[in-house]
Protein backbone atom coordinates (compact mmCIF):
# COMPACT_ATOMS: atom_id res chain seq x y z
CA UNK A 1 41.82 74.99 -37.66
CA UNK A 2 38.92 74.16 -39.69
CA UNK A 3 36.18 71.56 -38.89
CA UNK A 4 37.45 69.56 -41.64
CA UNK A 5 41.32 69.65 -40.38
CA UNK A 6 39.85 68.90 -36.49
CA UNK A 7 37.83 65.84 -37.76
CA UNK A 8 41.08 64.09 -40.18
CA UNK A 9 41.91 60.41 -39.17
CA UNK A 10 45.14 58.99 -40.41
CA UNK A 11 45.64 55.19 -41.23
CA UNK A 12 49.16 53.33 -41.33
CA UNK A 13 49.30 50.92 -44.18
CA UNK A 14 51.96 48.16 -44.17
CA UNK A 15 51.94 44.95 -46.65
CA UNK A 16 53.99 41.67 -46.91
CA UNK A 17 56.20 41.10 -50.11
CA UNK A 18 54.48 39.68 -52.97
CA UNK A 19 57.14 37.59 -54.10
CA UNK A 20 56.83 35.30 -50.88
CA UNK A 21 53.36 33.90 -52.35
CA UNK A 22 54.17 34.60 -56.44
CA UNK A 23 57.44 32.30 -55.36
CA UNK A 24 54.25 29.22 -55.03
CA UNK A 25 52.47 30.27 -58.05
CA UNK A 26 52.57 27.38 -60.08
CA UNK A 27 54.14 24.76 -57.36
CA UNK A 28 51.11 24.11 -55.72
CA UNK A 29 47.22 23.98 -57.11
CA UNK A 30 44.98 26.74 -56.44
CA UNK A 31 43.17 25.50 -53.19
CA UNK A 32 46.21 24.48 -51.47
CA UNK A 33 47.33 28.38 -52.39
CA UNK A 34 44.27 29.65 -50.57
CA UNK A 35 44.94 27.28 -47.83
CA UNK A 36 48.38 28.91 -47.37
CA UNK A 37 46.81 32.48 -47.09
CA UNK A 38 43.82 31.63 -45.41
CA UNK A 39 45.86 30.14 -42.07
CA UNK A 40 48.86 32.60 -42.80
CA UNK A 41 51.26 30.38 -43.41
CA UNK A 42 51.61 33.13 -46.60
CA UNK A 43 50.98 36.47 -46.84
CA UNK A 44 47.45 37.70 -48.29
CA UNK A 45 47.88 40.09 -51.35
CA UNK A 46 48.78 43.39 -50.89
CA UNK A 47 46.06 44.68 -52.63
CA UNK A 48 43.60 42.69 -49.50
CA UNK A 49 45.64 43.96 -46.95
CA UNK A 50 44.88 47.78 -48.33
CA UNK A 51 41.30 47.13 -47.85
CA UNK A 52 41.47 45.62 -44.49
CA UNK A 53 40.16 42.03 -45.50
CA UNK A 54 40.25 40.20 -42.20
CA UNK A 55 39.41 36.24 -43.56
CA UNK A 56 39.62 34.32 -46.55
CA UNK A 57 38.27 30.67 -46.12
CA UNK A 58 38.18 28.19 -49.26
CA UNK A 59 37.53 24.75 -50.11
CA UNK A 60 36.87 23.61 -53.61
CA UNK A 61 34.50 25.72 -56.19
CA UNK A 62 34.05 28.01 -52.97
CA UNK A 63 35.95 30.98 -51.79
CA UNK A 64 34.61 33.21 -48.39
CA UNK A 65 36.45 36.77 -48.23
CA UNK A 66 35.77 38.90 -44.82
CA UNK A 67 35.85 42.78 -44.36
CA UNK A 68 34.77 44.96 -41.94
CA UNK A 69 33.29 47.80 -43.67
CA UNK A 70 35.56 51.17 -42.30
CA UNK A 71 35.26 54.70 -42.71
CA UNK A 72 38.44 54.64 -44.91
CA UNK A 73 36.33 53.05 -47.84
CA UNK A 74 33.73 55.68 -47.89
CA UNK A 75 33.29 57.95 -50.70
CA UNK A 76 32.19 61.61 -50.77
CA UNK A 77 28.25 60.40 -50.67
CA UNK A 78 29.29 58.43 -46.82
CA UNK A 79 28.73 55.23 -48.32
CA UNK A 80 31.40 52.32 -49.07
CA UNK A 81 32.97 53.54 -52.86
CA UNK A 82 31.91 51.09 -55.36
CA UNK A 83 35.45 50.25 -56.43
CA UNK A 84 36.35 48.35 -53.02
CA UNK A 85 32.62 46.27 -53.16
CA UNK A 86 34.07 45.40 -56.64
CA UNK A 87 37.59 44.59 -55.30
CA UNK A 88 35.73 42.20 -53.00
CA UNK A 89 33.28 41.00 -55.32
CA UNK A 90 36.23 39.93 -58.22
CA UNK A 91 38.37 38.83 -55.39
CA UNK A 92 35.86 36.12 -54.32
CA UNK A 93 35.02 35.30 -58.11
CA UNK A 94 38.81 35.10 -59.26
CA UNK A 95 39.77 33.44 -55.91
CA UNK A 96 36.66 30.77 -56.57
CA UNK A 97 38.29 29.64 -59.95
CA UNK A 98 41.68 29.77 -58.45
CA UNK A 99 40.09 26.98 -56.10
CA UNK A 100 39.60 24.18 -58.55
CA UNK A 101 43.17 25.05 -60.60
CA UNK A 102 45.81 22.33 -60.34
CA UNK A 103 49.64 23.27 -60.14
CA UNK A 104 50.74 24.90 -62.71
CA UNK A 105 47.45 26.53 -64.18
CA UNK A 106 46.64 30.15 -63.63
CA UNK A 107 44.37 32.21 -64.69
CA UNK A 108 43.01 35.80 -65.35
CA UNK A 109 39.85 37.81 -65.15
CA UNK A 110 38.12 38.56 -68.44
CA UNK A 111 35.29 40.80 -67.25
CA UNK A 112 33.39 41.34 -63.90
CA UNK A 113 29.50 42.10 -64.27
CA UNK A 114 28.35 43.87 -60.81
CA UNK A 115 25.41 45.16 -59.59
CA UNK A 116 25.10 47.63 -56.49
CA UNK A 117 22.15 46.27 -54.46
CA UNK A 118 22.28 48.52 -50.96
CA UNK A 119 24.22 50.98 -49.49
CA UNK A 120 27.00 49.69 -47.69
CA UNK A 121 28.07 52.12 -44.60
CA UNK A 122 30.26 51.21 -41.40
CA UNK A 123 26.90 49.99 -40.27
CA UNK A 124 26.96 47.41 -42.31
CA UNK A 125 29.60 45.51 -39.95
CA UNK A 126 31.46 42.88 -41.06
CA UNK A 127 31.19 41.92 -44.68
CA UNK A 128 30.85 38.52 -46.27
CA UNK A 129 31.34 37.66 -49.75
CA UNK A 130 31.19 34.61 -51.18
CA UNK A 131 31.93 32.96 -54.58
CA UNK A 132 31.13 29.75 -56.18
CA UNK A 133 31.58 28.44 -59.58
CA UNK A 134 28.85 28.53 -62.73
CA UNK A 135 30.78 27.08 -65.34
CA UNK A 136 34.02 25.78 -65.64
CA UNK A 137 35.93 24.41 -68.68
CA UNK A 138 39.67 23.92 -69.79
CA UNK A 139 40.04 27.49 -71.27
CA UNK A 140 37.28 29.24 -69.12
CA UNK A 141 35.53 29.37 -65.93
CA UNK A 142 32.13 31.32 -64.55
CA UNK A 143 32.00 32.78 -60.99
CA UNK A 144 29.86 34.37 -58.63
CA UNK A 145 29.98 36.23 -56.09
CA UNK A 146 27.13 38.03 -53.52
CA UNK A 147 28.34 40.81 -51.25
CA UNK A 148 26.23 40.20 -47.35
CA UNK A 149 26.17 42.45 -44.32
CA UNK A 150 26.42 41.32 -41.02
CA UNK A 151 23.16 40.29 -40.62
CA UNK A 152 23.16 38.67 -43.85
CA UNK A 153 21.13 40.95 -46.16
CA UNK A 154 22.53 40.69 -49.94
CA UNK A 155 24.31 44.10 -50.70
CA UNK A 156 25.71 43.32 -54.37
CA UNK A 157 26.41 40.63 -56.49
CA UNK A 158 28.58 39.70 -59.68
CA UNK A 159 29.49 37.27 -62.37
CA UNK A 160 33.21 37.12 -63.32
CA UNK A 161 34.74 35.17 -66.67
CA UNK A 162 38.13 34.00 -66.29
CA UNK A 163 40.97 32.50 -68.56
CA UNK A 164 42.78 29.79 -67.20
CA UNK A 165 45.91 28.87 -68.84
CA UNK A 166 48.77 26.81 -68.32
CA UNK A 167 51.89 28.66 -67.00
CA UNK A 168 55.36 28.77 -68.23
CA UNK A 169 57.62 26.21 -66.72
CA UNK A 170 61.18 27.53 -65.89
């Protein structure tokens, strides 16, 4: 065997349907949404559960996502790959205008501005990132969201435009 074959981890993935929360979508505003997921009474999004996201805590205008950061993120350098800080980063952002949506509204991310700050590493512990509103209108909205480590040093930040729009009724 070589080093490298004597040193690979595996990871099981599993994820809850998506239909069981897109079945809400629409029937209930944003906040009471994140509610839903945030207590479990609904499934987080597969895409959260691939990352590992442990917490997501919202009231309105506000939206707190928790990961521990894991060896599974890291990319060839041994750091956390910049794709999952900005998976967190537009999570929060998206999730923040989602927040202050009332049934029947949805919306959709425009663009996502990020900046790397720090390295993020397993050392880094549990993650916190948190999103507020800038702006918000009846078409558009402006988020933020700041990346923290466990001891609460800022490890990345972004700005996120999103449409809202009404949604179809059936």
């Amino acid at each position: 065997m070589t080093e490298t074959q004597e040193q690979t981890r595996s990871r099981t993935f599993s994820w809850s349907d998506p239909a069981v929360a897109a079945a809400r979508i629409g029937t209930t505003s944003g906040l009471e949404m994140l509610h839903a997921m945030g207590n479990g009474e609904i499934p987080a999004p597969p895409i959260l559960q691939l990352v590992g996201a442990t917490g997501l805590e919202a009231e309105e205008g506000r939206v707190t996502v928790l990961m521990p950061a894991q060896e599974f993120h890291y990319n060839p350098l041994g750091t956390v790959h910049g794709g999952i800080i900005a998976t967190l980063l537009d999570t929060a952002a998206g999730c923040t205008v989602h927040s202050t949506l009332p049934a029947g509204f949805g919306y959709t991310s425009l663009d996502l501005m990020t900046r790397f700050i720090k390295p993020v590493t397993i050392k880094s512990g549990l993650l916190r990132c948190e999103g507020g509103i800038i702006s918000r209108g009846r078409r558009t909205a402006v988020a933020e969201s700041r990346l923290f480590d466990e001891a609460g040093a800022l490890l990345a930040h972004a700005t996120s435009t999103c449409l809202i729009f009404e949604l179809p009724t059936a």
